[in-house]
N, C-alpha and C. Protein backbone atom coordinates (compact mmCIF):
# COMPACT_ATOMS: atom_id res chain seq x y z
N UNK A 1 201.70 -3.27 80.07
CA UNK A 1 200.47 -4.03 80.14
C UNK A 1 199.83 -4.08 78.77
N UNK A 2 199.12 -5.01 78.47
CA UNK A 2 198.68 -5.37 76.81
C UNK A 2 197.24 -4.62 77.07
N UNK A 3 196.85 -4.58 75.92
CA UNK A 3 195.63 -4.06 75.59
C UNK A 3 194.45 -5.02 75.57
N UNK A 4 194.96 -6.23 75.74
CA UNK A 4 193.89 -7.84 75.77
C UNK A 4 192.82 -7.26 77.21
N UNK A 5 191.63 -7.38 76.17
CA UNK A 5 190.03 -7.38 77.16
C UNK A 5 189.65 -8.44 78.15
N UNK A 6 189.74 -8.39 79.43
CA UNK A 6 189.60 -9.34 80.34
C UNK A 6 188.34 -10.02 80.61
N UNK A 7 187.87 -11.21 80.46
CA UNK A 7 186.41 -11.09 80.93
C UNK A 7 186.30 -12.27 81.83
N UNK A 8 185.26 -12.44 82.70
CA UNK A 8 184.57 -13.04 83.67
C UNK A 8 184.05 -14.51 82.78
N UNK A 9 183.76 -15.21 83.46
CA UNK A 9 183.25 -16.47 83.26
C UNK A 9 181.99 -16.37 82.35
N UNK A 10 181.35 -15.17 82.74
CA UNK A 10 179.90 -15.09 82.17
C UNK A 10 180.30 -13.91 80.35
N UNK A 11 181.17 -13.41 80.80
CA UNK A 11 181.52 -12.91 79.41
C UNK A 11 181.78 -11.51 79.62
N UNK A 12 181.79 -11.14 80.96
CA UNK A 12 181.69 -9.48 81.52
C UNK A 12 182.94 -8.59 81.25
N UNK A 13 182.99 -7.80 81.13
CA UNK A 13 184.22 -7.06 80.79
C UNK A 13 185.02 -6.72 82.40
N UNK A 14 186.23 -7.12 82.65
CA UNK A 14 186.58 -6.63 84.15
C UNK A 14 187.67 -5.54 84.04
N UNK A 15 187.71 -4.73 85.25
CA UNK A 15 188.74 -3.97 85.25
C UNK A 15 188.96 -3.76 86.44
N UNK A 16 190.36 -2.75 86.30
CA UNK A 16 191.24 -2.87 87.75
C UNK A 16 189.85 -2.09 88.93
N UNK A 17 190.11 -3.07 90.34
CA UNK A 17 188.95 -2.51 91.63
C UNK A 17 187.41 -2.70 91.13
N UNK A 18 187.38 -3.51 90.04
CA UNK A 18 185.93 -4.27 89.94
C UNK A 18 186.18 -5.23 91.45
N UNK A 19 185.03 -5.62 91.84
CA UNK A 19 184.47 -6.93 92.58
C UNK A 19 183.97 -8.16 91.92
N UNK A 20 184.52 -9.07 92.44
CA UNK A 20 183.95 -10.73 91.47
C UNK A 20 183.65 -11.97 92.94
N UNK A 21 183.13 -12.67 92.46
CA UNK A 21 182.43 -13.67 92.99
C UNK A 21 183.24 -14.78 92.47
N UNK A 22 183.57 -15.70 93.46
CA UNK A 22 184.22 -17.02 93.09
C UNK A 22 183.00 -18.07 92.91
N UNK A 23 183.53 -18.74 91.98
CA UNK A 23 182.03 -19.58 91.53
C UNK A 23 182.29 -21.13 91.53
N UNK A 24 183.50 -21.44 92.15
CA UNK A 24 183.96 -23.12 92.64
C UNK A 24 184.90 -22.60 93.58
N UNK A 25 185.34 -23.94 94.42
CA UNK A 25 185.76 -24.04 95.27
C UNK A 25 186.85 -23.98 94.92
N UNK A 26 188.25 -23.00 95.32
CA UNK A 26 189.49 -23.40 94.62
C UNK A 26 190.51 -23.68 95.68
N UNK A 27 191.15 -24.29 95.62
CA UNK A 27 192.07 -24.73 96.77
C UNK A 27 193.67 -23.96 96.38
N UNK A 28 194.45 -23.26 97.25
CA UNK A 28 195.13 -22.53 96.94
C UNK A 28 197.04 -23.22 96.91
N UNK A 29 197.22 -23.04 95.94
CA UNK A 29 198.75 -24.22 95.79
C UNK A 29 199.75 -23.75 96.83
N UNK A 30 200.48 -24.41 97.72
CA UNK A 30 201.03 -24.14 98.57
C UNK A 30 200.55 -23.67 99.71
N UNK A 31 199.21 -23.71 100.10
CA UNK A 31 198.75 -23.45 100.98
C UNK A 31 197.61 -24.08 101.52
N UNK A 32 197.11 -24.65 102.67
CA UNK A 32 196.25 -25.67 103.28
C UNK A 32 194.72 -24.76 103.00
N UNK A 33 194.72 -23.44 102.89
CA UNK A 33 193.87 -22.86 102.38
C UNK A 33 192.43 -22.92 101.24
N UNK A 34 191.37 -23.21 101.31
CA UNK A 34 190.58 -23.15 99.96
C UNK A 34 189.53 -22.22 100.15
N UNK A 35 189.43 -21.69 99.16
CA UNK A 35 188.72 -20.23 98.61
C UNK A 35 187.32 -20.55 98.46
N UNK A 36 186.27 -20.49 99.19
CA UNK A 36 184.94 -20.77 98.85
C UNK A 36 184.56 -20.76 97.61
N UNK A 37 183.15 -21.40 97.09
CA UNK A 37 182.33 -20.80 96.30
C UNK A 37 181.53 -19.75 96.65
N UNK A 38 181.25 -18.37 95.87
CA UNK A 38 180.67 -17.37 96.50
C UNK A 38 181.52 -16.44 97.14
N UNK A 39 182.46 -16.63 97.58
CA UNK A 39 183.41 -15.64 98.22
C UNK A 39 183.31 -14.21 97.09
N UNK A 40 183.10 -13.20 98.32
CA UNK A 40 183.25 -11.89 97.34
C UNK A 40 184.43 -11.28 97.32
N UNK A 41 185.29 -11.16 96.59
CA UNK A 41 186.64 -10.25 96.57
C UNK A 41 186.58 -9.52 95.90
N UNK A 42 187.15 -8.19 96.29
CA UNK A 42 186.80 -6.62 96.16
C UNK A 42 188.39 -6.44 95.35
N UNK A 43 188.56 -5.25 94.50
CA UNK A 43 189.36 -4.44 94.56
C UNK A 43 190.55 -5.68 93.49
N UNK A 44 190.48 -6.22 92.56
CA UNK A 44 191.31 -6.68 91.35
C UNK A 44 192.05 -5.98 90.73
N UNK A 45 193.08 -6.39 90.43
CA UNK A 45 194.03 -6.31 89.90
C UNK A 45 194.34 -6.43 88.74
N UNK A 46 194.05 -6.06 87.29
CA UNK A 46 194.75 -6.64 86.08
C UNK A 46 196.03 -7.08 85.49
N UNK A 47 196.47 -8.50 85.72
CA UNK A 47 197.78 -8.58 85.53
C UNK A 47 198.62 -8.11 84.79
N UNK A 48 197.87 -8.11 83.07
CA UNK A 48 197.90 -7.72 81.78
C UNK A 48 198.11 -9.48 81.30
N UNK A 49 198.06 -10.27 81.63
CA UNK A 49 197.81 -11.91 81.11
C UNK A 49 196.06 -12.11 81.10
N UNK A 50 195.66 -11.97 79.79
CA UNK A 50 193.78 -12.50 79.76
C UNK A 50 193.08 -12.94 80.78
N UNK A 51 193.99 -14.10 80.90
CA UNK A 51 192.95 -15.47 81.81
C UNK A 51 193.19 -15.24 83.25
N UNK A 52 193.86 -13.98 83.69
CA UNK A 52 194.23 -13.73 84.76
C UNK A 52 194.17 -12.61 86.07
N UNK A 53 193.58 -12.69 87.04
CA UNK A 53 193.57 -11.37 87.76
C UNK A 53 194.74 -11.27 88.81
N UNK A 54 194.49 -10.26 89.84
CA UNK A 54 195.44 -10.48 90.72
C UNK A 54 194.37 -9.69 91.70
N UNK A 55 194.21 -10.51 93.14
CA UNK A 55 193.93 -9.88 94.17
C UNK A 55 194.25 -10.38 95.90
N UNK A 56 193.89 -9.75 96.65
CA UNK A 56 193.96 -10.24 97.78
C UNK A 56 192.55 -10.59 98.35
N UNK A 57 192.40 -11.87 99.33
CA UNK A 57 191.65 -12.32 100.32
C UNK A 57 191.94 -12.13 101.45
N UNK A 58 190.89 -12.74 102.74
CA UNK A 58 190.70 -12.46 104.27
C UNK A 58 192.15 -13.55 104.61
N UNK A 59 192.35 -14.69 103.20
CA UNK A 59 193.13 -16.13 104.12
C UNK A 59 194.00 -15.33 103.26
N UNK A 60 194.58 -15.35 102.03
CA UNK A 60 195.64 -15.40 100.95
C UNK A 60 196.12 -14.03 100.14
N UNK A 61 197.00 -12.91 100.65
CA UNK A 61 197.53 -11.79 99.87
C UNK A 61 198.52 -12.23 98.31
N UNK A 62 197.83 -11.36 97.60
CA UNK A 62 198.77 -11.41 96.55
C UNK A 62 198.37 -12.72 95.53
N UNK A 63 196.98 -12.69 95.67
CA UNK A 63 196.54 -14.23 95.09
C UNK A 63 195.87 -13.69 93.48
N UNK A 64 196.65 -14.81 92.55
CA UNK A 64 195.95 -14.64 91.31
C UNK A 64 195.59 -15.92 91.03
N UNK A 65 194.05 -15.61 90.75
CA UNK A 65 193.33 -16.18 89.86
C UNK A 65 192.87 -16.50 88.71
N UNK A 66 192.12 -17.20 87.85
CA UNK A 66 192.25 -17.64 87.12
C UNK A 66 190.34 -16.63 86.30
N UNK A 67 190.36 -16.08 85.57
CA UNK A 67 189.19 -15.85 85.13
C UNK A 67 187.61 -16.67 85.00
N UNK A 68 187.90 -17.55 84.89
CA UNK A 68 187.21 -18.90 84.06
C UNK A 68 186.23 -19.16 85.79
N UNK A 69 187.00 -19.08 86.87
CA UNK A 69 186.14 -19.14 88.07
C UNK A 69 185.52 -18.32 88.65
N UNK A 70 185.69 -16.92 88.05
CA UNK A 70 185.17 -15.46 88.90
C UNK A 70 183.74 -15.36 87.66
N UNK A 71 182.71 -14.37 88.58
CA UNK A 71 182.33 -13.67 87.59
C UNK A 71 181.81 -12.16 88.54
N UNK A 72 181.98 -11.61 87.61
CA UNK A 72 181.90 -9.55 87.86
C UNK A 72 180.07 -9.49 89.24
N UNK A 73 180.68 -9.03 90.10
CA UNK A 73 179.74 -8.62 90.85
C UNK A 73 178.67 -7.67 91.20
């Protein structure tokens, strides 16, 4: 895993089992699924890629996201 500082939309520093807030609506590829705005997801994952987390939801396991839409809760 790289040493690259992860941050939130707002500029927050994240780390692995922080909580973040989805802040658009994202619709999930391969799946009829879309991820609210506001949705709270617990418990992240650091991929070791910047722009990137990894977590699970109530609809979608194993889902990574994109930084730029979360911010730290």
């Amino acid at each position: 895993m790289s040493d690259d500082i992860v941050r939130d939309s707002n500029g927050n520093q994240l780390a692995d089992a922080d909580s973040v807030t989805v802040i658009k609506d994202l619709k999930v590829k391969g799946t009829s699924e879309t991820i609210k705005r506001g949705t709270l997801v617990k418990n992240i994952r650091l991929t070791g890629t910047s722009g990137e987390v990894e977590c699970n939801t109530k609809q979608v396991k194993g889902l990574v996201l994109k930084t730029e839409f979360l911010k730290k809760a």
